[in-house]
PDB file of N, CA and C in Angstrom:
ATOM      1  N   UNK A   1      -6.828   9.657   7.435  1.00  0.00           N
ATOM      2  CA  UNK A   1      -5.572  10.295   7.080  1.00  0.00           C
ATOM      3  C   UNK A   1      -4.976   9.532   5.893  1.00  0.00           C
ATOM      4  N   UNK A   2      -4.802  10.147   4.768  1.00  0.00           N
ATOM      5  CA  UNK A   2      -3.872   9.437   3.403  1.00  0.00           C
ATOM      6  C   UNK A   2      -2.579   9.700   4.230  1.00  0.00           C
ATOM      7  N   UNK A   3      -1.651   8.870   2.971  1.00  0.00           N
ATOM      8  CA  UNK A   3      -0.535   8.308   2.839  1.00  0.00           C
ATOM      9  C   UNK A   3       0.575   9.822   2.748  1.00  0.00           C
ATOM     10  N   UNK A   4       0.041  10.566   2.245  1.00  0.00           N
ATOM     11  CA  UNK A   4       0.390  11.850   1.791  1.00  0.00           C
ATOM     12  C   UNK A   4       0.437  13.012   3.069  1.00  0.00           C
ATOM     13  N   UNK A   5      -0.620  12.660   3.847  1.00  0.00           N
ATOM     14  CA  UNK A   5      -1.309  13.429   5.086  1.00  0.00           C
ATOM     15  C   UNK A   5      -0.062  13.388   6.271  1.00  0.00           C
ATOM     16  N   UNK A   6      -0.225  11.631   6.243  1.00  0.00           N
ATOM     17  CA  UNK A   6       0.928  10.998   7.491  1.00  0.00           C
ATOM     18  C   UNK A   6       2.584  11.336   6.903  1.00  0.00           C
ATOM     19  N   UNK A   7       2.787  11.596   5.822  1.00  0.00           N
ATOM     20  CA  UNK A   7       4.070  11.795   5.806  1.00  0.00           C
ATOM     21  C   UNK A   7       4.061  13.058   6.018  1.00  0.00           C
ATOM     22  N   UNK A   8       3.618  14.109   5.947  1.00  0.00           N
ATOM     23  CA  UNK A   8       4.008  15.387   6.736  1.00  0.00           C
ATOM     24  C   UNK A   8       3.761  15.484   7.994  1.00  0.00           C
ATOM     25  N   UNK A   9       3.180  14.260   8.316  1.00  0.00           N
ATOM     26  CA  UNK A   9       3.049  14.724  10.041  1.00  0.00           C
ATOM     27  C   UNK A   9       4.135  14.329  11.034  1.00  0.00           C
ATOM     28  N   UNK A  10       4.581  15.080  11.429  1.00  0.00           N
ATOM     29  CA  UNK A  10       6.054  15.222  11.875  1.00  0.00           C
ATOM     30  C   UNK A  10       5.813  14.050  13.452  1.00  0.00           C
ATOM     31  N   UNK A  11       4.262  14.190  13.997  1.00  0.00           N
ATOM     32  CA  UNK A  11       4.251  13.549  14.862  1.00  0.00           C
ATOM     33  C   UNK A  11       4.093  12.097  15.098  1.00  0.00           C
ATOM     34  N   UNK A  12       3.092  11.677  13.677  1.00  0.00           N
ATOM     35  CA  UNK A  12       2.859  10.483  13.536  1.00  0.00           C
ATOM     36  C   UNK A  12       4.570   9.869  13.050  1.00  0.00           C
ATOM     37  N   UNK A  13       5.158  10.380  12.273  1.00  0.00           N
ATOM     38  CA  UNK A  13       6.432  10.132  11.665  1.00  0.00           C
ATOM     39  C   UNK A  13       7.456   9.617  12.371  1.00  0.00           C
ATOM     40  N   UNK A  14       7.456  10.718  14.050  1.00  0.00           N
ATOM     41  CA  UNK A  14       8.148  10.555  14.901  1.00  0.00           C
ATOM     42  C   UNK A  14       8.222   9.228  15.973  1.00  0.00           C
ATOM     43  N   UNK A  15       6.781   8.933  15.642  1.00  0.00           N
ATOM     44  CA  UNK A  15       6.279   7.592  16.605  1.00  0.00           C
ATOM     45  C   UNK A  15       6.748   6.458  15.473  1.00  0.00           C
ATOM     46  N   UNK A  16       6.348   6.310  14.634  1.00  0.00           N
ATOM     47  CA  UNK A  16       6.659   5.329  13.644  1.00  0.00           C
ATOM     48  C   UNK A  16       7.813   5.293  13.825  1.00  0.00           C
ATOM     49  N   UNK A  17       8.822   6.271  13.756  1.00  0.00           N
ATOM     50  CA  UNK A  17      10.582   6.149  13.641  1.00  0.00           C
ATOM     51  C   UNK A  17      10.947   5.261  14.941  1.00  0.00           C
ATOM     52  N   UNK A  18      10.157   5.803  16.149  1.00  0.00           N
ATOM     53  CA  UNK A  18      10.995   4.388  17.148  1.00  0.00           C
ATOM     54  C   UNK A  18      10.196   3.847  17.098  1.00  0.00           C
ATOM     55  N   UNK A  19       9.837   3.087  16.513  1.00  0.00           N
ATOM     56  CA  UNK A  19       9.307   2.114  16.801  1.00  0.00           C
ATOM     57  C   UNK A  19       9.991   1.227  15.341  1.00  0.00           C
ATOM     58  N   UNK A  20      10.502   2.355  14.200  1.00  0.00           N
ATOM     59  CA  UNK A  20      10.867   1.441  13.494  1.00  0.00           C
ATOM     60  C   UNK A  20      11.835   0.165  13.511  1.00  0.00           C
ATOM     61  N   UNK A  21      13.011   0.125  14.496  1.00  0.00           N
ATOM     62  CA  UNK A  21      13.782  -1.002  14.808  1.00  0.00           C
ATOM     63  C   UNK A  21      13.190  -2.315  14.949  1.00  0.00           C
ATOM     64  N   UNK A  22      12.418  -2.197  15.107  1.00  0.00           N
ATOM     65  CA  UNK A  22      11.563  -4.021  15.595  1.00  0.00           C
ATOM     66  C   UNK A  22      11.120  -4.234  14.806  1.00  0.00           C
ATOM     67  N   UNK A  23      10.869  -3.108  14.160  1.00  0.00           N
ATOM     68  CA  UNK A  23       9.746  -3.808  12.731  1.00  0.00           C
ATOM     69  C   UNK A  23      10.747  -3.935  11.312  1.00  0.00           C
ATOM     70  N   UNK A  24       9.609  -4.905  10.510  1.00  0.00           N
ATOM     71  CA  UNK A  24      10.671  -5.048   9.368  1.00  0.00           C
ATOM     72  C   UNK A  24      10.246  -3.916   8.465  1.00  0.00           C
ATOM     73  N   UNK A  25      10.662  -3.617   7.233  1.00  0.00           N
ATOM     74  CA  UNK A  25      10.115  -2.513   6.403  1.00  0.00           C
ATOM     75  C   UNK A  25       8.729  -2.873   5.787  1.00  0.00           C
ATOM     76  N   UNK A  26       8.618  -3.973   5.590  1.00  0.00           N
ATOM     77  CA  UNK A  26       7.254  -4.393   5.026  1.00  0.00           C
ATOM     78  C   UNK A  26       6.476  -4.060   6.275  1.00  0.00           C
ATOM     79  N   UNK A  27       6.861  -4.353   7.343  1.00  0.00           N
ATOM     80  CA  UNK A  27       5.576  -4.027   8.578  1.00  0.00           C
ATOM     81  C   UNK A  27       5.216  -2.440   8.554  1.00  0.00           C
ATOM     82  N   UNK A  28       6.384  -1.666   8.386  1.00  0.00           N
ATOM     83  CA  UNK A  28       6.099  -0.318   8.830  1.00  0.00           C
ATOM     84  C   UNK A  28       5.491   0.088   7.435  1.00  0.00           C
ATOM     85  N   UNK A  29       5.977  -0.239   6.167  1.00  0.00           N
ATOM     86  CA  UNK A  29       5.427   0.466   5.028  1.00  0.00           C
ATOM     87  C   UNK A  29       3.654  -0.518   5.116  1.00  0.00           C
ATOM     88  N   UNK A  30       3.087  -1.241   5.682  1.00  0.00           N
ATOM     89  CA  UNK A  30       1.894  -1.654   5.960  1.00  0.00           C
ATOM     90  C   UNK A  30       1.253  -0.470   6.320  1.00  0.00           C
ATOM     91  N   UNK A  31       1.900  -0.040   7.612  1.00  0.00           N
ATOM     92  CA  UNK A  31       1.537   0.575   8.530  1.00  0.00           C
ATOM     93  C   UNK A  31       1.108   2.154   8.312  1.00  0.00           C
ATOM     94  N   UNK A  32       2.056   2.262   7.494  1.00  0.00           N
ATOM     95  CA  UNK A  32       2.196   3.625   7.404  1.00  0.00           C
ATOM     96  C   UNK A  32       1.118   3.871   5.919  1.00  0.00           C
ATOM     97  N   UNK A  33       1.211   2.945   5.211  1.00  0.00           N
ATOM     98  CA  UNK A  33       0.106   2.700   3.963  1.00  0.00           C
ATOM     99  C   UNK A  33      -1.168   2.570   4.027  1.00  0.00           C
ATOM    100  N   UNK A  34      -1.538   1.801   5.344  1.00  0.00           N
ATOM    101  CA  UNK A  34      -2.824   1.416   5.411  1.00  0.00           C
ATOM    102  C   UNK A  34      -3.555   2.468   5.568  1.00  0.00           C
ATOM    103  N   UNK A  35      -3.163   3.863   5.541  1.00  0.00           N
ATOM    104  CA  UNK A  35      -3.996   5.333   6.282  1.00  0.00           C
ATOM    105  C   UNK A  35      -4.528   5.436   4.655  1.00  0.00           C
ATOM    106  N   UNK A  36      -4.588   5.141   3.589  1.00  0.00           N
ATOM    107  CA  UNK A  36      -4.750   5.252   2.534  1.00  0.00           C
ATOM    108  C   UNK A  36      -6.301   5.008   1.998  1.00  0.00           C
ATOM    109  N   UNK A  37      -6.994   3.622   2.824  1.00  0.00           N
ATOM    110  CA  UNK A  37      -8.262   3.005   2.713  1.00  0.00           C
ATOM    111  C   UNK A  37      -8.786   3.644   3.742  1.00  0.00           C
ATOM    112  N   UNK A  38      -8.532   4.574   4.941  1.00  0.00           N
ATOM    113  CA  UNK A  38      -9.422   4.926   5.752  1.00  0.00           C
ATOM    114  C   UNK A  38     -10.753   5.100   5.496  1.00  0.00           C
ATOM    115  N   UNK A  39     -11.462   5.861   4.473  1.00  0.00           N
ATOM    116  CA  UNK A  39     -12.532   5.978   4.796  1.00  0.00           C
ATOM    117  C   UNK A  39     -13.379   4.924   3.890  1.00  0.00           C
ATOM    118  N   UNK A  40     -13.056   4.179   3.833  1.00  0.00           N
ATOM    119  CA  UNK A  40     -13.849   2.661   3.810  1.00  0.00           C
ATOM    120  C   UNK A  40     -14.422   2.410   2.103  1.00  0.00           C
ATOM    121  N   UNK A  41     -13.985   3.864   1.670  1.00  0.00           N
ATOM    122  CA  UNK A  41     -14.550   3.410  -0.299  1.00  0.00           C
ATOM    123  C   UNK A  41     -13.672   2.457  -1.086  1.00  0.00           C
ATOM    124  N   UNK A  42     -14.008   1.992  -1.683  1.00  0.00           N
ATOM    125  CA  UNK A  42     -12.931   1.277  -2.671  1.00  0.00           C
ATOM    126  C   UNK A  42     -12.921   2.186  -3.361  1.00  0.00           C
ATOM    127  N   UNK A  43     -11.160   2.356  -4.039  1.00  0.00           N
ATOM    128  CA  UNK A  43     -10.738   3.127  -4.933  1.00  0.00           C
ATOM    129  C   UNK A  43     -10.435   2.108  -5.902  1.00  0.00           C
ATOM    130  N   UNK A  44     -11.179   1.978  -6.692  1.00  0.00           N
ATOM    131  CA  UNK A  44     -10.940   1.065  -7.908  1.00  0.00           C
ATOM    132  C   UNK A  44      -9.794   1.351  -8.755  1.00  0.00           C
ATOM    133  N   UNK A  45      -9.579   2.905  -9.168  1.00  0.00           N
ATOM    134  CA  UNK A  45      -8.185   2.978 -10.121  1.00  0.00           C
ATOM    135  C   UNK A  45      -7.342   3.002  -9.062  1.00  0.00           C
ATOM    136  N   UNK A  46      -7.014   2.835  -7.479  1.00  0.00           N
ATOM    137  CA  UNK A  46      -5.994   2.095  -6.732  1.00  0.00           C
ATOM    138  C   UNK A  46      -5.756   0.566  -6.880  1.00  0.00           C
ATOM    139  N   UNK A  47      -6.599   0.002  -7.105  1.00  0.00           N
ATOM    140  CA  UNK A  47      -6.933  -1.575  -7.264  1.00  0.00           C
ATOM    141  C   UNK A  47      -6.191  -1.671  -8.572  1.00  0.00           C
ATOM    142  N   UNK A  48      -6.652  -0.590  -9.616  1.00  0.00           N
ATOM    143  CA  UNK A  48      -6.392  -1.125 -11.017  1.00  0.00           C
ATOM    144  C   UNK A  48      -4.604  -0.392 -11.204  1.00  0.00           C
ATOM    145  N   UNK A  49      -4.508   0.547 -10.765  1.00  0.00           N
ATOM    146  CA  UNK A  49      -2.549   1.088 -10.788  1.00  0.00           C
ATOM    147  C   UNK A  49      -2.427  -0.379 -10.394  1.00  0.00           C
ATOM    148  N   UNK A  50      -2.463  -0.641  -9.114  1.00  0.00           N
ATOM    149  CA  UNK A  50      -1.529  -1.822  -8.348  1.00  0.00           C
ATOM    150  C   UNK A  50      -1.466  -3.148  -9.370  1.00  0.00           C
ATOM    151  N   UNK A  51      -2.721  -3.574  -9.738  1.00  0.00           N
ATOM    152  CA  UNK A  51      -3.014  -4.700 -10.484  1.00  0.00           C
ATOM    153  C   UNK A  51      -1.762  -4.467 -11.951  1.00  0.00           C
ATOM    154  N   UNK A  52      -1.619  -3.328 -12.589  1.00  0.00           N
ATOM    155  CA  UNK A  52      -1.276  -2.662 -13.632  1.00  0.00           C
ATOM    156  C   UNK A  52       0.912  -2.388 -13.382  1.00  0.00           C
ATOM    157  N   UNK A  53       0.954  -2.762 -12.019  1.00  0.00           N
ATOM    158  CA  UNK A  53       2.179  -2.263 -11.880  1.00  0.00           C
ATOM    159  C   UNK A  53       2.583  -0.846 -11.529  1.00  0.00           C
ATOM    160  N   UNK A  54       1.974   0.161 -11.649  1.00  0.00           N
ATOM    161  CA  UNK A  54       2.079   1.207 -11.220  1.00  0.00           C
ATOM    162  C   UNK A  54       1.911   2.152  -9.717  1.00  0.00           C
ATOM    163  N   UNK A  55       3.370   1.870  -9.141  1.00  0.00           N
ATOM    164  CA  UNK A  55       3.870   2.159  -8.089  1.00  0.00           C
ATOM    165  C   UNK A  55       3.878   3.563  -7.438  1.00  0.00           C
ATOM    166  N   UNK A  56       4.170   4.340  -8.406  1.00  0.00           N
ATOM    167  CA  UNK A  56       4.923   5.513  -8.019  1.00  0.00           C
ATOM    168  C   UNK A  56       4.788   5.886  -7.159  1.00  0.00           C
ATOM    169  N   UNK A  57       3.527   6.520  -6.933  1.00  0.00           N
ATOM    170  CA  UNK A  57       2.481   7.309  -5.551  1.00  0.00           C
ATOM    171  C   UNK A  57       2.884   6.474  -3.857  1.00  0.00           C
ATOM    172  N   UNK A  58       3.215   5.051  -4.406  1.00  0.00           N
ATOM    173  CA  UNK A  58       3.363   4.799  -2.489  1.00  0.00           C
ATOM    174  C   UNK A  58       4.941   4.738  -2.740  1.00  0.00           C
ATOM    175  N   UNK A  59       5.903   4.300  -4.119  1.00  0.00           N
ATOM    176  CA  UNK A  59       7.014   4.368  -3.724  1.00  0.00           C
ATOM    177  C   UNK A  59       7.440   5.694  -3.078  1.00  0.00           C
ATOM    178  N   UNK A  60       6.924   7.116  -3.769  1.00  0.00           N
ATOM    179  CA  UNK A  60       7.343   8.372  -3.201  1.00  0.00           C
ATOM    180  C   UNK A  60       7.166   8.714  -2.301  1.00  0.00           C
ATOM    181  N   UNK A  61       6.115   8.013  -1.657  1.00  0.00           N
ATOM    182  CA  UNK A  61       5.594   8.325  -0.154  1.00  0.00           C
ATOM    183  C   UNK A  61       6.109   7.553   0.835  1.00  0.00           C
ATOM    184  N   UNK A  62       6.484   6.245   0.270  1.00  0.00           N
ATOM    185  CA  UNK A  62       7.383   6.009   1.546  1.00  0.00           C
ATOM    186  C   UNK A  62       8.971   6.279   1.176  1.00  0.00           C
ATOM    187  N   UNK A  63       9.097   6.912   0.231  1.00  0.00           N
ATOM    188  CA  UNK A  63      10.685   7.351   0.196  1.00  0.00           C
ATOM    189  C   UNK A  63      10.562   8.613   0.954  1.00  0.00           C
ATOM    190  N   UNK A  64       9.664  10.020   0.730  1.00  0.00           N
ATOM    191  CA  UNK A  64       9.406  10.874   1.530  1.00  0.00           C
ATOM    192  C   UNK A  64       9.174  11.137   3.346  1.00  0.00           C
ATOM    193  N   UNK A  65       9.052   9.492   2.799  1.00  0.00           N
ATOM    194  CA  UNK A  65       9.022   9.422   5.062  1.00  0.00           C
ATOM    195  C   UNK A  65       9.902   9.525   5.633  1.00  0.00           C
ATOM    196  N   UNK A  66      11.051   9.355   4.665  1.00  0.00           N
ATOM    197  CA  UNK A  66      12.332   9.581   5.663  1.00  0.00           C
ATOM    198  C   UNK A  66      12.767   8.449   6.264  1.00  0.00           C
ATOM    199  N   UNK A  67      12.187   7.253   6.460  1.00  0.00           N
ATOM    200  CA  UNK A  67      11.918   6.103   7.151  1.00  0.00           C
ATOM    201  C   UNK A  67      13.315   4.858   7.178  1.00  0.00           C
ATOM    202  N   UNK A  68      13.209   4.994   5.249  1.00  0.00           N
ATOM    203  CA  UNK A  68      13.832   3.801   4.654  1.00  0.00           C
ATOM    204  C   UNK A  68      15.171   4.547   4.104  1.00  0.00           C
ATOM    205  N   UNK A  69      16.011   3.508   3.968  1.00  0.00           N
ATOM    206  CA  UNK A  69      17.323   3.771   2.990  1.00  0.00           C
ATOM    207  C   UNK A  69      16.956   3.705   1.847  1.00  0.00           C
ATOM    208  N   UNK A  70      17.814   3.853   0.775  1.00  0.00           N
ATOM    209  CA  UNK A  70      17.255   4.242  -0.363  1.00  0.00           C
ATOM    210  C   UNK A  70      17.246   2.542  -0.840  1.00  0.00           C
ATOM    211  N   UNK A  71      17.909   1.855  -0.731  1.00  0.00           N
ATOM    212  CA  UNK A  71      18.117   0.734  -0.992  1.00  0.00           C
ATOM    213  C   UNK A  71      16.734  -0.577  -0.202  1.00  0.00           C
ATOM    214  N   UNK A  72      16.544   0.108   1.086  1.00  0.00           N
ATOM    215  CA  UNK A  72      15.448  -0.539   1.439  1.00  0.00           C
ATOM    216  C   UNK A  72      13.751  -0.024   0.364  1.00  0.00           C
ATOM    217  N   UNK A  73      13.949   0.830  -0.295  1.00  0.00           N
ATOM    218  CA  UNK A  73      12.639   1.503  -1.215  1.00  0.00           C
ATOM    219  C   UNK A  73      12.761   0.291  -2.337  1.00  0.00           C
ATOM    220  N   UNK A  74      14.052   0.704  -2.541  1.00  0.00           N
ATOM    221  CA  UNK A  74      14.313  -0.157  -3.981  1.00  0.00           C
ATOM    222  C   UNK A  74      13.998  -1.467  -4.078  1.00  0.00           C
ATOM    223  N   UNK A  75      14.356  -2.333  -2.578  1.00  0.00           N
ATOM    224  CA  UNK A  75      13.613  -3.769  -1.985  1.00  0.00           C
ATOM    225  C   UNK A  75      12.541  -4.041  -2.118  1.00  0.00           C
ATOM    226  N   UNK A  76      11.632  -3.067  -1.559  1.00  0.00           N
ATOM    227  CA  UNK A  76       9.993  -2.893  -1.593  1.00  0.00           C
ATOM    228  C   UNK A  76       9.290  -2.550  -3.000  1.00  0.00           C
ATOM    229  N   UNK A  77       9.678  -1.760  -3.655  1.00  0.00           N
ATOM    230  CA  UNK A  77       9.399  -1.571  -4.750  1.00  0.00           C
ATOM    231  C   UNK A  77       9.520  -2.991  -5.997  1.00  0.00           C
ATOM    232  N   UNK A  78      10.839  -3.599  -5.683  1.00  0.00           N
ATOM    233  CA  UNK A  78      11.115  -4.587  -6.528  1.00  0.00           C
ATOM    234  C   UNK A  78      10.291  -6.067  -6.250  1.00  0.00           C
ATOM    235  N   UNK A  79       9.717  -5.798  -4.621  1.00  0.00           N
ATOM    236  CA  UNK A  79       9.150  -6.799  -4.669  1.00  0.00           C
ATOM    237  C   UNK A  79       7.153  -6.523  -4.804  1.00  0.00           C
ATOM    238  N   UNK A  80       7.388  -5.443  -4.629  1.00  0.00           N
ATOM    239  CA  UNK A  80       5.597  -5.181  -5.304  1.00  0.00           C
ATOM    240  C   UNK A  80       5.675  -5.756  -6.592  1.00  0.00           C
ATOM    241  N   UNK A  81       6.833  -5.163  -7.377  1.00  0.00           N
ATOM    242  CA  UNK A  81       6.618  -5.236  -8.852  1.00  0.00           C
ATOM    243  C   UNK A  81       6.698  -7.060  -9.381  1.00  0.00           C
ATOM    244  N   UNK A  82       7.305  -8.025  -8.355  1.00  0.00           N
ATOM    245  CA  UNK A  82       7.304  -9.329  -8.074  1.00  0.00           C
ATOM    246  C   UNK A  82       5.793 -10.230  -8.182  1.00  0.00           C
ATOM    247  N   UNK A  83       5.227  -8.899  -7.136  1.00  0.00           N
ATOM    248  CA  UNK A  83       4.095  -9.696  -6.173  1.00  0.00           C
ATOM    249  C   UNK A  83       3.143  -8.412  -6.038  1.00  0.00           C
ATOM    250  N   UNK A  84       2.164  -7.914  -7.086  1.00  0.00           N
ATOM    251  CA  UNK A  84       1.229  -6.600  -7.031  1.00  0.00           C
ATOM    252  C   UNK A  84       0.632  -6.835  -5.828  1.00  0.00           C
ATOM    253  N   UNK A  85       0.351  -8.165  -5.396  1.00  0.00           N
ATOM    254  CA  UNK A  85      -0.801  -8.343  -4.146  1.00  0.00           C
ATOM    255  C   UNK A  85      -0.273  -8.149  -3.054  1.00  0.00           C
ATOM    256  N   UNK A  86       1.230  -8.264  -2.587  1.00  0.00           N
ATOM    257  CA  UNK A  86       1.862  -7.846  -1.612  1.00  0.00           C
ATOM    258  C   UNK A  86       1.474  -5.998  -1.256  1.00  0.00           C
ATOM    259  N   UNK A  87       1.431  -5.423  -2.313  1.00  0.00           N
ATOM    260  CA  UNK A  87       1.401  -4.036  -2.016  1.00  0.00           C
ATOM    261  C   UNK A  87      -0.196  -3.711  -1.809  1.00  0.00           C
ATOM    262  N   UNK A  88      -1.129  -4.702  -2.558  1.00  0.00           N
ATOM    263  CA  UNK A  88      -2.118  -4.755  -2.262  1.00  0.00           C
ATOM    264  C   UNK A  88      -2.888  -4.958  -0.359  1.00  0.00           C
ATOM    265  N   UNK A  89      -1.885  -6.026  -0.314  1.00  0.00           N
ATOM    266  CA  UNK A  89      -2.435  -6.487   1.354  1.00  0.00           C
ATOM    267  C   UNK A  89      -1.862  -5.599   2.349  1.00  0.00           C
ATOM    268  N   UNK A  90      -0.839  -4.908   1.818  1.00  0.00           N
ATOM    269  CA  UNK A  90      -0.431  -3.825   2.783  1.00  0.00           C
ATOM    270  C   UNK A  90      -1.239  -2.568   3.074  1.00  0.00           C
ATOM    271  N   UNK A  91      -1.556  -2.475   1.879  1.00  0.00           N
ATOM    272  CA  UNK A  91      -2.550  -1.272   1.901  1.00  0.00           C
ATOM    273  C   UNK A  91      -3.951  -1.667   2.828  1.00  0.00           C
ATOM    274  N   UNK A  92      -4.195  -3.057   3.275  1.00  0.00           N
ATOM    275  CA  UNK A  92      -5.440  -3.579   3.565  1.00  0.00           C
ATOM    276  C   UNK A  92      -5.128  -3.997   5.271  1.00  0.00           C
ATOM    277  N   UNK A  93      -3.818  -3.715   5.867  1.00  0.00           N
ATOM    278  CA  UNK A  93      -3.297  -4.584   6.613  1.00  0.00           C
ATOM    279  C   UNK A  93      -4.363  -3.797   8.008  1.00  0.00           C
ATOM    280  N   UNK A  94      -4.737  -2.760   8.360  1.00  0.00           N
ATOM    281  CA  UNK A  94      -5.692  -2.044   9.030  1.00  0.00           C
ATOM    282  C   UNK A  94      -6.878  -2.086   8.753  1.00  0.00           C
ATOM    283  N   UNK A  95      -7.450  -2.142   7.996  1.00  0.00           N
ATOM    284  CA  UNK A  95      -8.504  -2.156   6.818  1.00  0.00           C
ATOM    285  C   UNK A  95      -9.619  -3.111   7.852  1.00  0.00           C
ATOM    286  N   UNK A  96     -10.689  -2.334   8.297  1.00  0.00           N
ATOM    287  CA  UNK A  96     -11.807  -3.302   8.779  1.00  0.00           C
ATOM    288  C   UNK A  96     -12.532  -4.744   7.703  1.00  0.00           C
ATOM    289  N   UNK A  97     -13.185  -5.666   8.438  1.00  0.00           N
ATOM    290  CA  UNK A  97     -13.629  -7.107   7.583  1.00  0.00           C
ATOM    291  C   UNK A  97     -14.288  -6.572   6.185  1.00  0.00           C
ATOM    292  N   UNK A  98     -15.381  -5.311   6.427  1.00  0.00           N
ATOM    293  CA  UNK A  98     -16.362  -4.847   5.435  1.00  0.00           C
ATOM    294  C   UNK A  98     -15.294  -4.292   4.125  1.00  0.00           C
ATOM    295  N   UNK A  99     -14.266  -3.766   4.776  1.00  0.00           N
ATOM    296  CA  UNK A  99     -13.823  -2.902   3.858  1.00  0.00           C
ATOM    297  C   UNK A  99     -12.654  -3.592   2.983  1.00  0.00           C
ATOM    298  N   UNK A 100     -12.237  -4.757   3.869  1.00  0.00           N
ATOM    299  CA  UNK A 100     -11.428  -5.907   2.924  1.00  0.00           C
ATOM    300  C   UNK A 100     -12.501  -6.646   1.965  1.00  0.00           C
ATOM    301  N   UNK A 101     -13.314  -7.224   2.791  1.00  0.00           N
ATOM    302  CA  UNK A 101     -14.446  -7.767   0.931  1.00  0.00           C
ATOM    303  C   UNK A 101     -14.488  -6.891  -0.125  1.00  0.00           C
ATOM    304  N   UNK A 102     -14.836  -5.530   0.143  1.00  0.00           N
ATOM    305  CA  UNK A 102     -14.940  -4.625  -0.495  1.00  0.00           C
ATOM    306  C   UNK A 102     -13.487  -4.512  -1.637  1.00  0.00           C
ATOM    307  N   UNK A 103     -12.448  -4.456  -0.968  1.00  0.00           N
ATOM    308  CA  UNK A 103     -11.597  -4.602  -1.810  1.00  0.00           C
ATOM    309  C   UNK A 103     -11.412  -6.073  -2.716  1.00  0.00           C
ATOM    310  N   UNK A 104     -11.329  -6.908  -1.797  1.00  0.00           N
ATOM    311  CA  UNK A 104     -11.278  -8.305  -2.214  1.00  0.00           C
ATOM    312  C   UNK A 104     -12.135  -8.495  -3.705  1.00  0.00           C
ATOM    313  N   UNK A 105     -13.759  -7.987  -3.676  1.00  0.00           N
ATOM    314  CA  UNK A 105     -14.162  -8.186  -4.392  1.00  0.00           C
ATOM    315  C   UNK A 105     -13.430  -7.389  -5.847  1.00  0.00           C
ATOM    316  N   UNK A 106     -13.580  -6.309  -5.692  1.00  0.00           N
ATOM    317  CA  UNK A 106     -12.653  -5.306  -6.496  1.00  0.00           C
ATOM    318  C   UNK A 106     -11.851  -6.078  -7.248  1.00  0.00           C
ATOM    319  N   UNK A 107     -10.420  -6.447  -6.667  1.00  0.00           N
ATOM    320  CA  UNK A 107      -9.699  -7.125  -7.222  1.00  0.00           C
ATOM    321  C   UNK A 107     -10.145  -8.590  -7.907  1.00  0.00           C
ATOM    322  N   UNK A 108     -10.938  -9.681  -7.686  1.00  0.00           N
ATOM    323  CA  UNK A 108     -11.266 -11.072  -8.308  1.00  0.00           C
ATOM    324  C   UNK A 108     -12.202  -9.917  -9.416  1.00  0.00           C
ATOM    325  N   UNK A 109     -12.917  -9.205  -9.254  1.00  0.00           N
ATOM    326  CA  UNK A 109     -13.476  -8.449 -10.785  1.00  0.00           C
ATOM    327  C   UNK A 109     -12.513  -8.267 -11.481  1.00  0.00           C
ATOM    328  N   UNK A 110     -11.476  -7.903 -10.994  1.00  0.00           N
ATOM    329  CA  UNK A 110     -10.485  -7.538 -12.773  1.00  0.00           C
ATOM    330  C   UNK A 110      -9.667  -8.729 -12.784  1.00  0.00           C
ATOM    331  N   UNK A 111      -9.815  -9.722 -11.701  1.00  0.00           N
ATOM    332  CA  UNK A 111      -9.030 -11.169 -12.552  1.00  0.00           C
ATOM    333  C   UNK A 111     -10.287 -11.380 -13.552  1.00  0.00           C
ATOM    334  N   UNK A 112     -11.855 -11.426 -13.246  1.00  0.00           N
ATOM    335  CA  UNK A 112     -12.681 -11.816 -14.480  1.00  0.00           C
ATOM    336  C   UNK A 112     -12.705 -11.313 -15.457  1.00  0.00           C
ATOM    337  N   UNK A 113     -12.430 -10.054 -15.073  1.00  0.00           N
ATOM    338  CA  UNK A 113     -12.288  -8.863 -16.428  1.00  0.00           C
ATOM    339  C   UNK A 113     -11.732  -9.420 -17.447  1.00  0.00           C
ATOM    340  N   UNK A 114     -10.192  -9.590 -16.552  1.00  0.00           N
ATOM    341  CA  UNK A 114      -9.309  -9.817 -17.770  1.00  0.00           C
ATOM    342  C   UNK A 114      -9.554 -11.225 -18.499  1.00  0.00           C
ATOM    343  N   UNK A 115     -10.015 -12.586 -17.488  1.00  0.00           N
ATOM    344  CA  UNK A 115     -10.040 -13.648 -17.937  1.00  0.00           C
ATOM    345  C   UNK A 115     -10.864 -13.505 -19.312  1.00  0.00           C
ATOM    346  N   UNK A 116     -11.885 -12.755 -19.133  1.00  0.00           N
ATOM    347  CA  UNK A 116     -12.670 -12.361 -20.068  1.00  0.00           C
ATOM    348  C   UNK A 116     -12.481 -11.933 -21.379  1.00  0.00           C
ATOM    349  N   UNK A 117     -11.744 -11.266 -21.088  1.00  0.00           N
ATOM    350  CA  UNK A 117     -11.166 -10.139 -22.260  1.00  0.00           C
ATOM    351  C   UNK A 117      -9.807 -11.131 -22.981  1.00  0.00           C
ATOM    352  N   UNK A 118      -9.811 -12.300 -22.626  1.00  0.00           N
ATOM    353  CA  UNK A 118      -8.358 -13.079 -23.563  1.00  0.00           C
ATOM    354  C   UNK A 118      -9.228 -14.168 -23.631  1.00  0.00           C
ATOM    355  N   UNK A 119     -10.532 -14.090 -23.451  1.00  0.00           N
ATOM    356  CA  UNK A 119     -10.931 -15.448 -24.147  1.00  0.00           C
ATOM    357  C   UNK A 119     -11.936 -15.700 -25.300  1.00  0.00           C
TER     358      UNK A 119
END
């Protein structure tokens, strides 16, 4: 299930909502993000938006959940844009061992990339 899938689902939405009190927003936007890597491919231009700063797609999706205040988006958002790898590990926070190397590797390739490319 994408990120896109679970926010119209009125049922998954509904479970997430109580349960949202205990959790902090970073836990639930994990949570609710991680449906994104389900089927175990690396999406490399996901790796490379995030690496790149480019938010939009999960800020709208978790503003569309209904979930957060607008001010709690703006939190999350400001701190991806802080910390790309934060939004990175969220997306990974479900994510089986195979399918985190998989990413893992992904990402240390475009730190070489780039090391590469400025030297």
């Amino acid at each position: 299930m994408t990120t896109e899938q679970l926010v119209r689902n009125p049922v998954v939405a509904v479970r997430v909502a109580a349960d949202i009190a205990s959790q902090s927003p970073r836990d639930v936007v994990a949570a609710m993000l991680s449906f994104d890597l389900d089927d175990g491919k690396v999406d490399l231009d996901a790796v490379e938006r995030i690496r790149e700063r480019d938010f939009d797609d999960w800020v709208s999706a978790t503003a569309r959940s209904g979930l957060f205040s607008p001010r709690e988006i703006e939190a999350l958002a400001r701190s991806w844009h802080a910390d790309p790898r934060s939004l990175f590990e969220a997306l990974l926070t479900d994510a089986d061992d195979m399918t985190r190397k998989r990413y893992e590797i992904a990402w240390d390739s475009l730190d070489e990339a780039d090391s590469l490319e400025y030297a």
